[in-house]
Protein backbone atom coordinates (compact mmCIF):
# COMPACT_ATOMS: atom_id res chain seq x y z
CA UNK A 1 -49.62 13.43 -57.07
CA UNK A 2 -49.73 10.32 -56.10
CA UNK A 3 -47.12 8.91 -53.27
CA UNK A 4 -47.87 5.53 -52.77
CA UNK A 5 -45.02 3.09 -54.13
CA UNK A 6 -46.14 0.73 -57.46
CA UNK A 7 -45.56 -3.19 -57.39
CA UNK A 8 -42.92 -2.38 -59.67
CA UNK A 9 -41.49 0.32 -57.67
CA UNK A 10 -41.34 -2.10 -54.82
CA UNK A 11 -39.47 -4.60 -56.58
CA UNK A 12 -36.88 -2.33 -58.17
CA UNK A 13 -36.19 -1.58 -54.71
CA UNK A 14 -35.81 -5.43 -53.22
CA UNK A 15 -33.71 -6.73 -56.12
CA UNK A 16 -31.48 -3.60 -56.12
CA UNK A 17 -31.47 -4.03 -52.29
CA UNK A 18 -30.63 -7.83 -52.39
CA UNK A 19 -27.90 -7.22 -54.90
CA UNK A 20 -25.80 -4.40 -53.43
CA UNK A 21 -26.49 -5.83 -49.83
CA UNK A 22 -24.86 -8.91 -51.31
CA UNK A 23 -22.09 -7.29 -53.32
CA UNK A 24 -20.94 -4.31 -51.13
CA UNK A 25 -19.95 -5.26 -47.71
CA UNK A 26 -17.61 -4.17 -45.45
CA UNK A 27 -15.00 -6.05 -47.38
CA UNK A 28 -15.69 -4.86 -50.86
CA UNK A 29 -15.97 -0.80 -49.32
CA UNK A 30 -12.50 -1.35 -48.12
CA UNK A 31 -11.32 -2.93 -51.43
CA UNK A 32 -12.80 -0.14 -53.47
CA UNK A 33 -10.52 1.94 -51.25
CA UNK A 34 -7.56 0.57 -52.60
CA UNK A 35 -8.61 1.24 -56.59
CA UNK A 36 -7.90 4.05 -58.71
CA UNK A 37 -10.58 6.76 -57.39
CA UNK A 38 -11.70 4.15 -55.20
CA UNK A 39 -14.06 3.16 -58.10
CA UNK A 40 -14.75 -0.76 -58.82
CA UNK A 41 -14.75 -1.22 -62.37
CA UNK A 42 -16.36 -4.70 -61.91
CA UNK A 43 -19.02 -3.17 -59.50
CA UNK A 44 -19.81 0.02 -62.04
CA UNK A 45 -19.76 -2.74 -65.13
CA UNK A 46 -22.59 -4.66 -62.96
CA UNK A 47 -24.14 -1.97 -61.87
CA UNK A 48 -24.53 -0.68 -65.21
CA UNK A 49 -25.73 -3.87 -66.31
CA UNK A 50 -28.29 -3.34 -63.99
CA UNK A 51 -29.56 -0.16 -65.68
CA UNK A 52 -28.40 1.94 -62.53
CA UNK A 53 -26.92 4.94 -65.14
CA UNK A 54 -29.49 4.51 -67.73
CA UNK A 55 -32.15 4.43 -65.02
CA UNK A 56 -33.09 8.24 -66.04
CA UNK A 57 -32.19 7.93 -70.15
CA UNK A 58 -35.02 6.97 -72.73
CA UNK A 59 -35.17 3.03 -73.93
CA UNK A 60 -34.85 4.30 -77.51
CA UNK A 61 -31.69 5.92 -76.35
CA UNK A 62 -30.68 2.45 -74.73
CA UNK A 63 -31.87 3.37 -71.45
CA UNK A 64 -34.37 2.33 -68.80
CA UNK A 65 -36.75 4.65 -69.26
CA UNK A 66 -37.75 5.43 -65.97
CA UNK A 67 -38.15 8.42 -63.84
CA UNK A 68 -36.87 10.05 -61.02
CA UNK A 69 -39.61 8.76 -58.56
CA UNK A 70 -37.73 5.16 -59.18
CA UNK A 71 -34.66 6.98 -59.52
CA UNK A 72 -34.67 8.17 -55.86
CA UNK A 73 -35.58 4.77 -54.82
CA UNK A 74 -32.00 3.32 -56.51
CA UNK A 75 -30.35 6.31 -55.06
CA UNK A 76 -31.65 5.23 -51.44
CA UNK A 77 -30.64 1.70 -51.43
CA UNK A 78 -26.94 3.00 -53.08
CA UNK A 79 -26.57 4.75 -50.04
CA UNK A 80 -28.05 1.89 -47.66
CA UNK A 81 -24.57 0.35 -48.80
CA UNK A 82 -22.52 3.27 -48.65
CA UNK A 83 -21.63 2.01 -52.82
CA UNK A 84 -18.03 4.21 -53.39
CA UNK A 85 -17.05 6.42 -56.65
CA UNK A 86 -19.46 9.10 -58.40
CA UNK A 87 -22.41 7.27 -58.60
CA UNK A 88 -25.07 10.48 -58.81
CA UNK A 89 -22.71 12.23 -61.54
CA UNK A 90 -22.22 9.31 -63.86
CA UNK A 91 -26.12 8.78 -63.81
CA UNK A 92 -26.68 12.62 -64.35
CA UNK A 93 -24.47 12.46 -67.34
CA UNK A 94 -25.83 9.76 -68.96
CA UNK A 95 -29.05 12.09 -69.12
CA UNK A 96 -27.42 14.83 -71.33
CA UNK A 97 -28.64 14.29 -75.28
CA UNK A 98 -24.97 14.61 -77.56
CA UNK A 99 -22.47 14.22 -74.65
CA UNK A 100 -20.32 12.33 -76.90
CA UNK A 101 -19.16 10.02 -74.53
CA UNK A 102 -19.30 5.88 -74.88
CA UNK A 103 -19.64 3.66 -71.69
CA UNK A 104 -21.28 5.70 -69.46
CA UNK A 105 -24.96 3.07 -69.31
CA UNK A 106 -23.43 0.10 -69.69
CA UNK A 107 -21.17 1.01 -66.69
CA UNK A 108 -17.55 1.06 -68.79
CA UNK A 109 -17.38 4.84 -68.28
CA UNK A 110 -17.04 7.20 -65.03
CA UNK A 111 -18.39 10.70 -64.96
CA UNK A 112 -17.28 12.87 -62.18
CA UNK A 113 -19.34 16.37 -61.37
CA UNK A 114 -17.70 19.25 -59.99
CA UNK A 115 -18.40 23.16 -59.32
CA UNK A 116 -16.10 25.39 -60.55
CA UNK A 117 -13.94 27.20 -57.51
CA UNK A 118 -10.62 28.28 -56.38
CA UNK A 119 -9.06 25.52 -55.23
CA UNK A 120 -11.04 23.06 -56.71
CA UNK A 121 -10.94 19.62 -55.53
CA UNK A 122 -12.43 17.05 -57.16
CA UNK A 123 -13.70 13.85 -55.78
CA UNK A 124 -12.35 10.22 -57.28
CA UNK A 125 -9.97 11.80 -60.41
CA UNK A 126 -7.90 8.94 -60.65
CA UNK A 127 -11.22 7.07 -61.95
CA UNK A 128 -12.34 9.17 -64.11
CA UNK A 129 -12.77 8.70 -67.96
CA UNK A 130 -14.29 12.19 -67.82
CA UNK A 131 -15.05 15.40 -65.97
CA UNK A 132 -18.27 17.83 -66.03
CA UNK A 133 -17.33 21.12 -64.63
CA UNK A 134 -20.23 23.75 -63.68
CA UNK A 135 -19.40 27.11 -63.76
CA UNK A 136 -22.45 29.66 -63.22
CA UNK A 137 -24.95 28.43 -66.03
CA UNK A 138 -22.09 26.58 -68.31
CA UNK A 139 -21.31 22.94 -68.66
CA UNK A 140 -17.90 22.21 -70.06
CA UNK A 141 -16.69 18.17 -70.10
CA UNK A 142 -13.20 18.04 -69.83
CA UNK A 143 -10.45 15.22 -69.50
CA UNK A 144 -9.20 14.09 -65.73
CA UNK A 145 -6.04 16.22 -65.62
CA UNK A 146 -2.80 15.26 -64.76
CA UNK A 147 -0.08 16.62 -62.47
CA UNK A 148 -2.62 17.44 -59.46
CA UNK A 149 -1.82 17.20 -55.56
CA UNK A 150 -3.84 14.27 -54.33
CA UNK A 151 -5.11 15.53 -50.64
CA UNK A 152 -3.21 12.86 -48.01
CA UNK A 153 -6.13 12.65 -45.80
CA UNK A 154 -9.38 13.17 -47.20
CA UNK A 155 -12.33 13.17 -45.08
CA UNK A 156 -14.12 10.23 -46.26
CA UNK A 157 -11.25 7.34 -46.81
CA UNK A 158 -13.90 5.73 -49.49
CA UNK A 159 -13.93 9.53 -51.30
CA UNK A 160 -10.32 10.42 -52.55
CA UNK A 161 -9.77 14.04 -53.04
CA UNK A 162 -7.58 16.15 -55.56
CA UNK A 163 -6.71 19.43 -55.85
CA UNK A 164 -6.54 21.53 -58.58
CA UNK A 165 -4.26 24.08 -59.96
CA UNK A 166 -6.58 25.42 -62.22
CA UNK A 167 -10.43 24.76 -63.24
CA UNK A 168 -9.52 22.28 -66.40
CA UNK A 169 -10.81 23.26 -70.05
CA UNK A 170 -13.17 21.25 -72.46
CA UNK A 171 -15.58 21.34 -74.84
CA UNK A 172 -18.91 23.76 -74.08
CA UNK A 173 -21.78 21.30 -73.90
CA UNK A 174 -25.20 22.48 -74.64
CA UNK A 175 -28.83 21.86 -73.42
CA UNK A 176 -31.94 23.84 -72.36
CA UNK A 177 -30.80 25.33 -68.70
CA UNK A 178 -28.73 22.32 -68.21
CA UNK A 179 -26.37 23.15 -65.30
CA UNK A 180 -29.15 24.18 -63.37
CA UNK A 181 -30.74 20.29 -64.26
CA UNK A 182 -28.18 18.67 -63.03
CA UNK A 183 -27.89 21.07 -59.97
CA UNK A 184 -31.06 19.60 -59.24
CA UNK A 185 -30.59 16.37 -60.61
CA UNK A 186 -27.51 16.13 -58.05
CA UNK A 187 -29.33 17.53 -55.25
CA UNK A 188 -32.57 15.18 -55.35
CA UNK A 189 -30.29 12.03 -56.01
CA UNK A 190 -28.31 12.79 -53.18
CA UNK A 191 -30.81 13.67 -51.01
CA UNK A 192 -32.08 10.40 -51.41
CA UNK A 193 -28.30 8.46 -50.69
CA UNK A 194 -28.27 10.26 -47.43
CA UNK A 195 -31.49 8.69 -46.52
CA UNK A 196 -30.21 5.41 -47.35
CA UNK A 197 -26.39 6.03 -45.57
CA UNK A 198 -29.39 7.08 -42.27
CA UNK A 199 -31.06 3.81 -42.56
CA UNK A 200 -27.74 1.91 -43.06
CA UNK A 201 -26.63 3.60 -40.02
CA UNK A 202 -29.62 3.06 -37.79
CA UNK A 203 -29.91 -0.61 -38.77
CA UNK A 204 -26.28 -1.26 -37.07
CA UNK A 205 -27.10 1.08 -34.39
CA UNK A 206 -30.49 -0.42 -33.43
CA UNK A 207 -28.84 -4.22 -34.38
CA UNK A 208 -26.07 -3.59 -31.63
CA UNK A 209 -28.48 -2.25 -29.43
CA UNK A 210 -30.34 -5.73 -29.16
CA UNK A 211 -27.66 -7.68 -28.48
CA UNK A 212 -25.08 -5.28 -26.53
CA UNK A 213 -25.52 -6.00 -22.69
CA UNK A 214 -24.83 -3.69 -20.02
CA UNK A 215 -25.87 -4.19 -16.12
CA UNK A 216 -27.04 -7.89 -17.29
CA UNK A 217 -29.36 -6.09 -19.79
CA UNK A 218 -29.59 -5.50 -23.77
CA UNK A 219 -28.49 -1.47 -24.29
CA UNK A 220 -32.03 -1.34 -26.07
CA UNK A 221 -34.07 -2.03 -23.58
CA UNK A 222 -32.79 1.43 -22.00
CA UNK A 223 -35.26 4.33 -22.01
CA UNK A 224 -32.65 6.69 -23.51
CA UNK A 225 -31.30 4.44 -26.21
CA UNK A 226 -34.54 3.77 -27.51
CA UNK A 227 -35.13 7.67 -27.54
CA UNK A 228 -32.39 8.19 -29.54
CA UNK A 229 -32.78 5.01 -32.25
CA UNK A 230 -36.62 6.51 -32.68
CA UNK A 231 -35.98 9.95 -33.05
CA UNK A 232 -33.31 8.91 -36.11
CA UNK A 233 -35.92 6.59 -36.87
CA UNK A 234 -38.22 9.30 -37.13
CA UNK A 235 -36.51 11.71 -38.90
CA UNK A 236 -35.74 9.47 -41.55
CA UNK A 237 -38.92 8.66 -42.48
CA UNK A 238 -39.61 11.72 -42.74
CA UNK A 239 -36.71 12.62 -44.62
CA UNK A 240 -37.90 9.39 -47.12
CA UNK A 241 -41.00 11.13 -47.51
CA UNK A 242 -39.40 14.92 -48.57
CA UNK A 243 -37.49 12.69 -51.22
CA UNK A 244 -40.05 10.80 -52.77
CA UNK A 245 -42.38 14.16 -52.92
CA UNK A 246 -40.01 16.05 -54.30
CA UNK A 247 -38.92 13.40 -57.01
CA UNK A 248 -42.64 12.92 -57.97
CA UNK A 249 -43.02 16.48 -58.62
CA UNK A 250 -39.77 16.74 -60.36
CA UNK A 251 -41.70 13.73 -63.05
CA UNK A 252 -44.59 15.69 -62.72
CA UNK A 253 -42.77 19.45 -63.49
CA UNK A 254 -43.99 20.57 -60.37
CA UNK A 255 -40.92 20.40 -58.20
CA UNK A 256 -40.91 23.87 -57.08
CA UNK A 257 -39.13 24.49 -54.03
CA UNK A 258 -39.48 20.76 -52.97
CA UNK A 259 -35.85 19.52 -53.71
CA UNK A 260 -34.13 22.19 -51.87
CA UNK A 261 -36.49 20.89 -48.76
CA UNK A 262 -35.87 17.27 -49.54
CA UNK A 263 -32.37 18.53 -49.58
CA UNK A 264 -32.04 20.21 -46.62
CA UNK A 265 -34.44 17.80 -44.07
CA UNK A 266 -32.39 13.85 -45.79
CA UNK A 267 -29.25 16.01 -44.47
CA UNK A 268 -30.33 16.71 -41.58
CA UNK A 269 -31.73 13.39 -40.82
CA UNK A 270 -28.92 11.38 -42.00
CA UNK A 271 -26.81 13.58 -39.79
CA UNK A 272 -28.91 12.16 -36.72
CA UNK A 273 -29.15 8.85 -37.59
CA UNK A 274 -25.40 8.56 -38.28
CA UNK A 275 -24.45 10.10 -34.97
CA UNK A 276 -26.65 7.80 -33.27
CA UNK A 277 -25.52 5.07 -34.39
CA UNK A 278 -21.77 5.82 -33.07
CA UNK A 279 -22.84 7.17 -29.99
CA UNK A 280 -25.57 4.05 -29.41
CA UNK A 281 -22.06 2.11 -30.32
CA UNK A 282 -20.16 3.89 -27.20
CA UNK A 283 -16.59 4.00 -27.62
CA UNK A 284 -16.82 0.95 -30.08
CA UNK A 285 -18.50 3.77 -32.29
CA UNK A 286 -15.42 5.79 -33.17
CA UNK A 287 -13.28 2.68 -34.45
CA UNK A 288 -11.76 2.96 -37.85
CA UNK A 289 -13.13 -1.08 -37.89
CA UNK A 290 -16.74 -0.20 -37.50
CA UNK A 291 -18.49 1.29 -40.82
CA UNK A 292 -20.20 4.09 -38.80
CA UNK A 293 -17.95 6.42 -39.21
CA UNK A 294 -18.36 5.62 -43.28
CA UNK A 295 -21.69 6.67 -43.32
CA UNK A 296 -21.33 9.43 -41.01
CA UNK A 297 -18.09 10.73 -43.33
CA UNK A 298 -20.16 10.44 -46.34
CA UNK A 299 -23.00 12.11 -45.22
CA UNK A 300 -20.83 15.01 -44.65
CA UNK A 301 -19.16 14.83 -48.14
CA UNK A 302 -22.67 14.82 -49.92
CA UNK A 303 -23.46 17.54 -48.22
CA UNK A 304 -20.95 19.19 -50.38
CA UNK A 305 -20.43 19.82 -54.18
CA UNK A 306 -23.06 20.69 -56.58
CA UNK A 307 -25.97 22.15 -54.88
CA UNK A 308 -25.05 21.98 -51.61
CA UNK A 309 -27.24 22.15 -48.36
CA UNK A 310 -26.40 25.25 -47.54
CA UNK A 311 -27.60 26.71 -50.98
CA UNK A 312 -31.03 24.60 -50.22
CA UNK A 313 -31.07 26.76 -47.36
CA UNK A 314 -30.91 30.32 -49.18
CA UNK A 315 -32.95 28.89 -51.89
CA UNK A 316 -35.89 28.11 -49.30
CA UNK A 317 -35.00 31.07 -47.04
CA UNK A 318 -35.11 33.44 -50.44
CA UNK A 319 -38.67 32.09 -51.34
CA UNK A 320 -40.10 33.16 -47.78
């Protein structure tokens, strides 16, 4: 197994980096707000364009062809700019031979992914050209539904929620063990946005730090801020380093029980680095104006939905 980035792998990353940097700002999250779902259709079309949803799918098949080693590394620098809609479940459906659904590589489709549950709410319906729905080990992709009760105040403001009356009905869609896949597939990928939404966050955080002054000094040249920028700091590289192990193995069909870790320690670390950053940010932090509390909210949301942390954790604690 072999960790060390590629040139290649390296310049995926910068490009991908340069262009969301560039394209999603403050400005643009808040716009996206405003949209149907709070999904861009411009910024999926380009994003597509990019080969972001066919990152995973075969070149013969119209894809990219890579694999989830350089998948994780998109994933990361999505989350360094906090990109809004369903990101991780239009690129997991564009994996699935015979979905029978256009769009969804070139960017002119949106996927949403959902576990079946009583309520269930379901994250950006109003842009949504379709809807997989889990339910134990079946896969069913159904139509957004209509008549549901938007909820008025959703945690994240860039993640709209709706609830449903009832789980919505579709056609069965088969493949070998494939809710479990994209269990995994879900978990991995965002694993690896909450690693970039932690480095997001701890670049503002350390940024203010330099240039904040408090008794006629910069905040960051204060023992305890620095403690708290490097243990985020910390954790997130080691959080970057769960990821990239555990997508490796998953190319190398060795994942074992390393996505449910990856899983479990990006969650944790994002969680720090997040919390720094507003509390590095004093009372500044907790202003609707700042983007902390973006990452921090989404953090929390991915934490949710398919495979979430807390079924890392059983998963782990069960193999003990």
């Amino acid at each position: 197994m072999d960790l060390e980035p590629t040139d290649d792998q390296n310049t995926l990353r910068d490009e991908l980096r340069r262009f969301v940097s560039a394209r999603v700002d403050h400005d643009a999250r808040w716009a996206a707000a405003a949209q149907p779902g709070a999904v861009d259709r411009d910024l999926w079309r380009e994003l597509g364009s990019m080969g972001v949803f066919g990152l995973l799918v075969a070149e013969d098949a119209g894809g990219v062809g890579l694999g989830w080693a350089e998948a994780a590394i998109v994933f990361e620098e999505l989350g360094r700019a906090a990109v809004p809609g369903p990101t991780i479940a239009t690129a997991l459906a564009a994996t699935i031979d015979g979905l029978g659904l256009d769009g969804i590589v070139d960017g002119t489709a949106v996927v949403g992914l959902v576990e079946a549950a009583d309520p269930l709410f379901v994250e950006h319906l109003d842009g949504l050209d379709a809807l997989l729905v889990l339910d134990g080990g079946s896969v069913t992709l159904a139509d957004p539904p209509t008549g549901t009760t938007p909820v008025e105040h959703p945690l994240d403001p860039l993640t709209p929620l709706t609830m449903l009356g009832a789980i919505p009905t579709g056609r069965a869609v088969e493949g070998d063990d494939l809710a479990h896949q994209l269990r995994a597939g879900s978990a991995l990928l965002g694993a690896a946005f909450q690693v970039g939404l932690g480095a997001a966050a701890l670049e503002l955080g350390t940024d203010y730090a330099k240039d904040r002054e408090q008794f006629g000094r910069v905040i960051g040249s204060f023992q305890a801020v620095k403690h708290i920028l490097a243990d985020a700091a910390v954790g997130l590289e080691v959080a970057r380093a769960a990821v990239h192990a555990a997508a490796v193995a998953r190319d190398e069909r060795a994942e074992g029980h390393r996505i449910a870790t990856a899983r479990i320690v990006a969650s944790r670390a994002a969680h720090t680095a997040t919390e720094a950053c507003i509390q590095v940010h004093g009372g500044m932090g907790y202003t609707w104006e700042l983007d902390a509390h973006l990452f921090l909210k989404r953090v929390l949301v991915l934490d949710q939905g398919p495979a979430p942390v807390h079924a890392a954790v059983g998963a782990v604690a069960a193999s003990l």
